[in-house]
Protein backbone atom coordinates (compact mmCIF):
# COMPACT_ATOMS: atom_id res chain seq x y z
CA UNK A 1 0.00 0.00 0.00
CA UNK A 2 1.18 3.84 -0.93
CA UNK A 3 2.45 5.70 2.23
CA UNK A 4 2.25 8.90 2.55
CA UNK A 5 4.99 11.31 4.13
CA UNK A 6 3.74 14.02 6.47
CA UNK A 7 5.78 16.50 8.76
CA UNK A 8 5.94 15.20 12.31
CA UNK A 9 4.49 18.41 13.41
CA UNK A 10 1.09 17.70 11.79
CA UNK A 11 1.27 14.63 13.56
CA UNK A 12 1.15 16.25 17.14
CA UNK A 13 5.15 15.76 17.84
CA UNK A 14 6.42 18.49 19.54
CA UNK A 15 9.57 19.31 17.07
CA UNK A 16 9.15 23.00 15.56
CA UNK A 17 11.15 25.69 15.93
CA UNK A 18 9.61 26.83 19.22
CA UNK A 19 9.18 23.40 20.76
CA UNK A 20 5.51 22.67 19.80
CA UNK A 21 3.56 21.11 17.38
CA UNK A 22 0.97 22.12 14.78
CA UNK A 23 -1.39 19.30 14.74
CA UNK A 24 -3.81 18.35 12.62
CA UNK A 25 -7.03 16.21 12.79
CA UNK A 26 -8.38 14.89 9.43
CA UNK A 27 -10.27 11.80 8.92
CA UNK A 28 -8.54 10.25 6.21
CA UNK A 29 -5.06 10.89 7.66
CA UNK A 30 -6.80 9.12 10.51
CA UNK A 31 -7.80 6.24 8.87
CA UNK A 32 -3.84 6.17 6.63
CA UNK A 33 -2.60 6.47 10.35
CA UNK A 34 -4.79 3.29 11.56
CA UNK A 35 -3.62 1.63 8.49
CA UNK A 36 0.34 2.35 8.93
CA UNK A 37 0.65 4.00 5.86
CA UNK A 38 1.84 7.55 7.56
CA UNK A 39 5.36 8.11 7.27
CA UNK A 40 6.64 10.82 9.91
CA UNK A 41 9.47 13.06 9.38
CA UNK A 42 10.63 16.22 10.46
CA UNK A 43 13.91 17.66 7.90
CA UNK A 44 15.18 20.46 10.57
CA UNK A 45 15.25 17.74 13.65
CA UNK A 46 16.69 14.84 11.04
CA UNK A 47 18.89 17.56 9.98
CA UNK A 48 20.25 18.25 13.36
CA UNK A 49 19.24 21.29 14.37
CA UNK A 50 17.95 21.10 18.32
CA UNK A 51 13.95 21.55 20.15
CA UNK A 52 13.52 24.41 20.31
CA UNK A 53 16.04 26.34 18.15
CA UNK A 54 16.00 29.83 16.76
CA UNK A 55 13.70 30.92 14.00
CA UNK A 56 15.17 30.47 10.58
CA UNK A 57 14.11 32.23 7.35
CA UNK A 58 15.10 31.57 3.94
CA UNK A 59 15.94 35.41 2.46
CA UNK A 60 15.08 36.86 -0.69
CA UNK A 61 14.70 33.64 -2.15
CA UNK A 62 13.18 29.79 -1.83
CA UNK A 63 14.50 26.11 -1.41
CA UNK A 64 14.90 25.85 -5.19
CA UNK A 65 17.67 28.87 -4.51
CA UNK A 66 18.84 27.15 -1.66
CA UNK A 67 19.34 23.62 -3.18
CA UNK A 68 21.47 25.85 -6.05
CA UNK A 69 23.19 27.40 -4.13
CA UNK A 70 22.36 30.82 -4.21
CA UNK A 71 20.27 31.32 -1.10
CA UNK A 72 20.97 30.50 2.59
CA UNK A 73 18.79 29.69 5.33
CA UNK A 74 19.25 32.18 8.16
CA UNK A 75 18.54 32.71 11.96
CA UNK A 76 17.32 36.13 13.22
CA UNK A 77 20.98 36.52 14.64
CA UNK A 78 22.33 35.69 11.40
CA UNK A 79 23.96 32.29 12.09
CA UNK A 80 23.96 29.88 8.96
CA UNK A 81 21.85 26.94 8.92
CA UNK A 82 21.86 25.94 5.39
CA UNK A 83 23.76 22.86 5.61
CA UNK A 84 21.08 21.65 8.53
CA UNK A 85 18.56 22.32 6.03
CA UNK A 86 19.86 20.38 3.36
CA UNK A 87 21.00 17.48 5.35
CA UNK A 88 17.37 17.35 6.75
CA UNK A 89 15.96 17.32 3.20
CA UNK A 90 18.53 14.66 1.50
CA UNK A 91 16.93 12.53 4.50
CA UNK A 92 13.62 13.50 3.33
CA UNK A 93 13.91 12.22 -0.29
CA UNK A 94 15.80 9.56 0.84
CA UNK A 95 12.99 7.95 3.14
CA UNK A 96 11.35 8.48 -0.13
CA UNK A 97 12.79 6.44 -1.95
CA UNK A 98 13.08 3.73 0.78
CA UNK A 99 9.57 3.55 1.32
CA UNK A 100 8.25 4.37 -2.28
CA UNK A 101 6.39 7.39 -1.01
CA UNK A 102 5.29 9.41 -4.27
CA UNK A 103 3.39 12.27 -1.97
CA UNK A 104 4.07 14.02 1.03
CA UNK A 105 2.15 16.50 3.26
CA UNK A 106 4.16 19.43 4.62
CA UNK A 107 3.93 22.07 6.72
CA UNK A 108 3.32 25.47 4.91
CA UNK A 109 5.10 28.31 5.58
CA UNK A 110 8.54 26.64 7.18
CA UNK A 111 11.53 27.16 5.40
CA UNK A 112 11.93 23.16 5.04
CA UNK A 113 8.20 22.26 4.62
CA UNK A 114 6.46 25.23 2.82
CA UNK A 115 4.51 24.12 -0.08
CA UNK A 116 3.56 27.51 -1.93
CA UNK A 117 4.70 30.17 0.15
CA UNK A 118 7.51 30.91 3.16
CA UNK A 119 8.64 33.46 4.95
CA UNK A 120 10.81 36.24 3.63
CA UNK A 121 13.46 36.83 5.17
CA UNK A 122 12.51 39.88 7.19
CA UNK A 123 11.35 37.96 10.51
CA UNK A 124 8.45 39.83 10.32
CA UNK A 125 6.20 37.26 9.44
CA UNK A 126 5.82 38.75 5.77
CA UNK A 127 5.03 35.59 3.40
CA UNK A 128 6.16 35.20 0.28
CA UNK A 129 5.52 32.67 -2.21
CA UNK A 130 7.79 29.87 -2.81
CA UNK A 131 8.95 26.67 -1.48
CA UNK A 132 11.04 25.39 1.70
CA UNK A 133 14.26 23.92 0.97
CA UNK A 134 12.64 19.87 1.47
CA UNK A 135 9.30 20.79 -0.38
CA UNK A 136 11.59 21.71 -3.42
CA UNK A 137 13.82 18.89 -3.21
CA UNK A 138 10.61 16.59 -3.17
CA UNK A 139 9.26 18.18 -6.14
CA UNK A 140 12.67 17.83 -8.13
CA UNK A 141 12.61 14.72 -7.40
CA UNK A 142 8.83 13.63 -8.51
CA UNK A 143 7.75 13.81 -5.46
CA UNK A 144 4.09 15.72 -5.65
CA UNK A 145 4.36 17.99 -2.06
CA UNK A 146 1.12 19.48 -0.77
CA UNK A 147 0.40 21.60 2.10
CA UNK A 148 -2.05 20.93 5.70
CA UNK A 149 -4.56 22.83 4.32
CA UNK A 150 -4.71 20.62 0.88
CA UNK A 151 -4.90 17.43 2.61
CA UNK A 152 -7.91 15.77 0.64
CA UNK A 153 -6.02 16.79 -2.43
CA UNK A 154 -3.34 14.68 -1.28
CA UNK A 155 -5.07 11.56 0.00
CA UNK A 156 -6.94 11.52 -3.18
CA UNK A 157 -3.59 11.57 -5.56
CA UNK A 158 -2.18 8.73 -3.08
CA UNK A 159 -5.42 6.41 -3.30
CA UNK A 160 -6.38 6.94 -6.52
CA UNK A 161 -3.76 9.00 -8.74
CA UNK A 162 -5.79 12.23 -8.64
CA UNK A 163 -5.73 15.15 -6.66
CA UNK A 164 -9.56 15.70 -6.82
CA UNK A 165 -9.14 18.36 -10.06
């Protein structure tokens, strides 16, 4: 059976930034969840970074930038955390591939996770769109990234290779 990947903060584990969770209740993940087919991962902690950490932002730019090599991903005090970010979303695509997962379920707005938009850089919780550093390496990989809030989309592509369009 398909699994689906979905950021271990949706999932009620206590592993953003600020050392809480953002979860979610949905049926359907419900039911995946009942059937082991939820597959949960958070990039930043696999990555390294610690619960809780500082804020990071990805500036003027989004993952796609980042995974080039032409953006970073910063703290508010400035300190570098790219290579956190990265390592986090290599892990990402890798569980992937281990487990065959073909569609994941991230958390918007995070500079790993964001689907369609992140913040900009400016720590003043200005959103931009774009996509978190894991959400694009997902994508540029095949892997078809959706956000919380476009869960039935998701669970639809995974069951029955639509997204409900």
């Amino acid at each position: 059976m398909n699994q689906l990947l979905v950021s271990a903060c949706l999932l009620g584990n206590p592993v953003r930034y600020d050392g809480r969770s953002k979860t979610m209740s949905h049926p359907g993940l419900a039911r995946l969840e009942e059937q082991g087919r939820v597959v949960g991962f958070c990039p930043e902690v696999a990555g390294g970074l610690s619960i809780p950490r500082p804020a990071a932002e990805i500036s003027g730019a989004d993952g796609a930038a980042v995974i080039a090599g032409a953006a970073s991903v910063v703290t508010r005090n400035g300190s570098d955390v790219t290579d956190y970010f990265l390592s986090g979303a290599n892990q990402a695509l890798a569980i992937c591939h281990q487990h065959a997962i073909t569609v994941a379920v991230l958390t918007e707005s995070s500079p790993s996770c964001g689907s369609s938009r992140i913040y900009d850089g400016s720590f003043t919780r200005h959103a931009v769109p774009g996509s978190g550093v894991t959400a694009a390496m997902l994508r540029q990989h095949g892997i078809a990234v959706f956000s919380q809030h476009q869960l039935d989309a998701a669970i639809n592509l995974l069951e029955f290779g639509n997204n409900g369009d």
